[in-house]
C-alpha atoms as a PDB file:
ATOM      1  CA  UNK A   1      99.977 104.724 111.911  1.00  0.00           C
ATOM      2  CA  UNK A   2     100.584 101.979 109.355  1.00  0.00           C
ATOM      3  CA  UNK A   3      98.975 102.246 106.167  1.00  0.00           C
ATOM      4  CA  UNK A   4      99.278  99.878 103.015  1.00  0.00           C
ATOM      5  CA  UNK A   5     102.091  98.779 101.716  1.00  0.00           C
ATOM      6  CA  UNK A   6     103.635 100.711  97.958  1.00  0.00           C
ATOM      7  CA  UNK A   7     104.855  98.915  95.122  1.00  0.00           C
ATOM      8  CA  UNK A   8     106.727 100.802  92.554  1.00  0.00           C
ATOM      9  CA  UNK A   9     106.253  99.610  89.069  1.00  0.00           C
ATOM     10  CA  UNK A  10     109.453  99.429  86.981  1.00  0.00           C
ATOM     11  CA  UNK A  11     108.718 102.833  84.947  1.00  0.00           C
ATOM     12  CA  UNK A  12     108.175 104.376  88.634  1.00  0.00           C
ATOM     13  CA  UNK A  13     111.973 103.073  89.634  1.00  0.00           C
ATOM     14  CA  UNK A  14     113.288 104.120  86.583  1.00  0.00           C
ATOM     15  CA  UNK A  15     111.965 107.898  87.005  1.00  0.00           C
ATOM     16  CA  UNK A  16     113.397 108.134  90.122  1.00  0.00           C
ATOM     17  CA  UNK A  17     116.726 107.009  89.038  1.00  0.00           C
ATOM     18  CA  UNK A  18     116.477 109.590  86.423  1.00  0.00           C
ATOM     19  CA  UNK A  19     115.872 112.215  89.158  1.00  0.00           C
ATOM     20  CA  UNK A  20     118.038 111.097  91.133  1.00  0.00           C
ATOM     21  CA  UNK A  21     121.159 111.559  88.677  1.00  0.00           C
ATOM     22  CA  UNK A  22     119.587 114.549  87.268  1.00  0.00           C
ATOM     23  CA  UNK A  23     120.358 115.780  90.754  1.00  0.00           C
ATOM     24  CA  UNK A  24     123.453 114.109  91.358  1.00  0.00           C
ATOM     25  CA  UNK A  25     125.010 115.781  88.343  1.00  0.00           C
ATOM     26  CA  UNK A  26     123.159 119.249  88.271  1.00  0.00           C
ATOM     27  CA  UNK A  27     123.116 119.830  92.276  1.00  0.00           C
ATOM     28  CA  UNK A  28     124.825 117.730  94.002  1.00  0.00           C
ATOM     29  CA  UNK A  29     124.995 114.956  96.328  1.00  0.00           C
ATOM     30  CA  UNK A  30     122.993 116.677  99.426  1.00  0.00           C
ATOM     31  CA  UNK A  31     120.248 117.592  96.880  1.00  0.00           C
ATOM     32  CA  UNK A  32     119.814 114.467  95.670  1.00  0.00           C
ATOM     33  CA  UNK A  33     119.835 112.727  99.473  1.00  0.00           C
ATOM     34  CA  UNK A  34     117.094 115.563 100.361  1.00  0.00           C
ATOM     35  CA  UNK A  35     115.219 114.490  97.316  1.00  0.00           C
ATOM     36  CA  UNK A  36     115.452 110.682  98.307  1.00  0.00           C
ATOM     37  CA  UNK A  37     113.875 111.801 101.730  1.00  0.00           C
ATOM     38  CA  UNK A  38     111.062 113.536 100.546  1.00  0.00           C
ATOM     39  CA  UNK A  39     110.475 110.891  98.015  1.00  0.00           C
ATOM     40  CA  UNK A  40     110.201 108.230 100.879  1.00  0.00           C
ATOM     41  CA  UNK A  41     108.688 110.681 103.170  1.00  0.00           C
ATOM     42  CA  UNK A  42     106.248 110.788 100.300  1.00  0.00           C
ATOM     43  CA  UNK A  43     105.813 107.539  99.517  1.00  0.00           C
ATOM     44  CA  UNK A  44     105.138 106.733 103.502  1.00  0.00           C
ATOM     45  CA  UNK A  45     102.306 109.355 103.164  1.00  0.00           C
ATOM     46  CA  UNK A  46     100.584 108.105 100.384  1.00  0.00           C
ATOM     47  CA  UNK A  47     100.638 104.609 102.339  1.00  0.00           C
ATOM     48  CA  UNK A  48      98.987 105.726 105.232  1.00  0.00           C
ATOM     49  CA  UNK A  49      96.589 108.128 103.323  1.00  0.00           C
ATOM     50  CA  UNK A  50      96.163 107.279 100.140  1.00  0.00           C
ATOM     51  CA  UNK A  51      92.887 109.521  99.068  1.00  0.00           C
ATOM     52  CA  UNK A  52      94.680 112.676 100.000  1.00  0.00           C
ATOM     53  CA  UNK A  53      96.482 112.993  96.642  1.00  0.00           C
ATOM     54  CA  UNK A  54      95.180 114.961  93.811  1.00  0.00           C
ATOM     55  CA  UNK A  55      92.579 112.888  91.220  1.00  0.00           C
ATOM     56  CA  UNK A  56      93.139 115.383  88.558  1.00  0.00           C
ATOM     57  CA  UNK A  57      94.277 113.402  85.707  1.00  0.00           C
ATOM     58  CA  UNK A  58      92.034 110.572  86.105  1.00  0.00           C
ATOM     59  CA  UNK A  59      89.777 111.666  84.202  1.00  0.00           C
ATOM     60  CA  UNK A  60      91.711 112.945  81.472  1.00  0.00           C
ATOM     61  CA  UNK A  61      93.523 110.056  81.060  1.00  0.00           C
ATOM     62  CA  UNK A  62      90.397 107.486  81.473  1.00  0.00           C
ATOM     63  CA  UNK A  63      92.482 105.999  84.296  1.00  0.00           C
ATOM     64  CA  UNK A  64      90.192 105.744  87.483  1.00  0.00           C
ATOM     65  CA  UNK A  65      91.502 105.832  90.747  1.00  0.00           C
ATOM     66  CA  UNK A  66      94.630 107.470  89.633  1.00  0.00           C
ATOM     67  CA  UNK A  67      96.017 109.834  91.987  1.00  0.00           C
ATOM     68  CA  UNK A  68      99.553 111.725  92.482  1.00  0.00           C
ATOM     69  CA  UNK A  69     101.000 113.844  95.398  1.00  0.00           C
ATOM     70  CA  UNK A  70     104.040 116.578  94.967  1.00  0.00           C
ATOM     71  CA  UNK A  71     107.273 115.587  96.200  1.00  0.00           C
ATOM     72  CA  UNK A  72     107.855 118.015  99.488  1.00  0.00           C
ATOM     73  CA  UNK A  73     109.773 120.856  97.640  1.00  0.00           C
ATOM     74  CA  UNK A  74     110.519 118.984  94.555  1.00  0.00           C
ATOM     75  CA  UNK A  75     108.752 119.463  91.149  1.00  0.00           C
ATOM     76  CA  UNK A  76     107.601 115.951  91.501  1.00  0.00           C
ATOM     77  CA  UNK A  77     104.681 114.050  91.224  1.00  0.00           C
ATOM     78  CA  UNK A  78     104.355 110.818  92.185  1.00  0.00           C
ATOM     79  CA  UNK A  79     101.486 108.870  90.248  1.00  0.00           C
ATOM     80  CA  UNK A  80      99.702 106.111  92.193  1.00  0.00           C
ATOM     81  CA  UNK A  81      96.353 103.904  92.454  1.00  0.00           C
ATOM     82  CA  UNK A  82      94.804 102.352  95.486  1.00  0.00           C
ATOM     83  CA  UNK A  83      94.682  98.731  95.241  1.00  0.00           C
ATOM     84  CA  UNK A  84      92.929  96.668  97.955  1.00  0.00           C
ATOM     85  CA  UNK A  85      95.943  95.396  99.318  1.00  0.00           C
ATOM     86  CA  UNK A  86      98.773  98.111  98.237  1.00  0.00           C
ATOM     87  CA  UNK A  87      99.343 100.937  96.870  1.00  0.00           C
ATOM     88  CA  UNK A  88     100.148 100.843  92.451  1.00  0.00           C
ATOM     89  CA  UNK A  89     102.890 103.638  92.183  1.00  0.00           C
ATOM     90  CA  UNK A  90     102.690 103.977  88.078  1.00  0.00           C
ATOM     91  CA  UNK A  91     105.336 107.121  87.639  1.00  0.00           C
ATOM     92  CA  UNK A  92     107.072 109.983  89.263  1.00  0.00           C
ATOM     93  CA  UNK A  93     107.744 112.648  86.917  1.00  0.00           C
ATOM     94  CA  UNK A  94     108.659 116.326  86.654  1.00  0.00           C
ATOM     95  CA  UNK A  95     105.613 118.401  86.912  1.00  0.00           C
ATOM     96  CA  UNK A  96     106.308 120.383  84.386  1.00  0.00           C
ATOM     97  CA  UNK A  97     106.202 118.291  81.852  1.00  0.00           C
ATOM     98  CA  UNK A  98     103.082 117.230  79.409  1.00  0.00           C
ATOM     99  CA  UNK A  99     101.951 114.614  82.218  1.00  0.00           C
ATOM    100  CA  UNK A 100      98.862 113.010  79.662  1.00  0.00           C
ATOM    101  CA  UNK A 101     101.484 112.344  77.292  1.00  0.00           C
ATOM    102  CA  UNK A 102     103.972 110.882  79.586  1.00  0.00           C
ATOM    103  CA  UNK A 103     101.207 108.817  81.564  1.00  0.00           C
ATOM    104  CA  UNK A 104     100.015 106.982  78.235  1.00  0.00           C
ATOM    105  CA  UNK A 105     103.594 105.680  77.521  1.00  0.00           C
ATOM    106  CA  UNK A 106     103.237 101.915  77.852  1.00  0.00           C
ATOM    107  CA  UNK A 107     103.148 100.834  80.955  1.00  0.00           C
ATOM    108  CA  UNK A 108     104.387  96.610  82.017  1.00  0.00           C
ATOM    109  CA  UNK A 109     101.182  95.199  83.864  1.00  0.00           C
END
């Protein structure tokens, strides 16, 4: 199945780098490679079927069409809209943080 293709914006690539050192340093290298997979794994997923994620926030946060699906085992969300030719991955942060207040940071258009 091929699906659309996904297009990280910049604050999405720099939340993953976070993630990924925060794993690097705090569990190791085969954490962070398992982490990587279920990112792309993920990422793959939300290509091919883009409405299965979670509209929860977008309402919230006045942002329609947003959408986010959990990382596989990982406490992450990654944030995304549906574009008519891709897929708009805004973030990919830690679930357990305040997600409205991280969401309205600026985002680059």
């Amino acid at each position: 199945m091929s699906g659309k293709p996904v297009v990280l914006r910049e604050r999405a690539r720099c939340d993953i780098d976070e993630a990924i050192e925060h794993y690097l340093s705090e569990a190791g290298q085969t954490v962070a490679l398992n982490f990587i997979d279920a990112l792309e794994d993920n990422l793959r997923q939300i290509g091919e079927r883009p409405a299965s994620g979670s509209p929860r926030h977008a309402h919230e946060l006045e942002i329609p069409g947003l959408r986010f699906r959990s990382i596989g085992r990982f406490p992450y969300l990654a944030f995304y809209v549906e574009r008519d030719a891709e897929i708009d991955v805004w973030r990919v942060l830690h679930g357990a943080r305040d997600i409205p207040a991280w969401m309205q940071q600026p985002l680059e258009e």
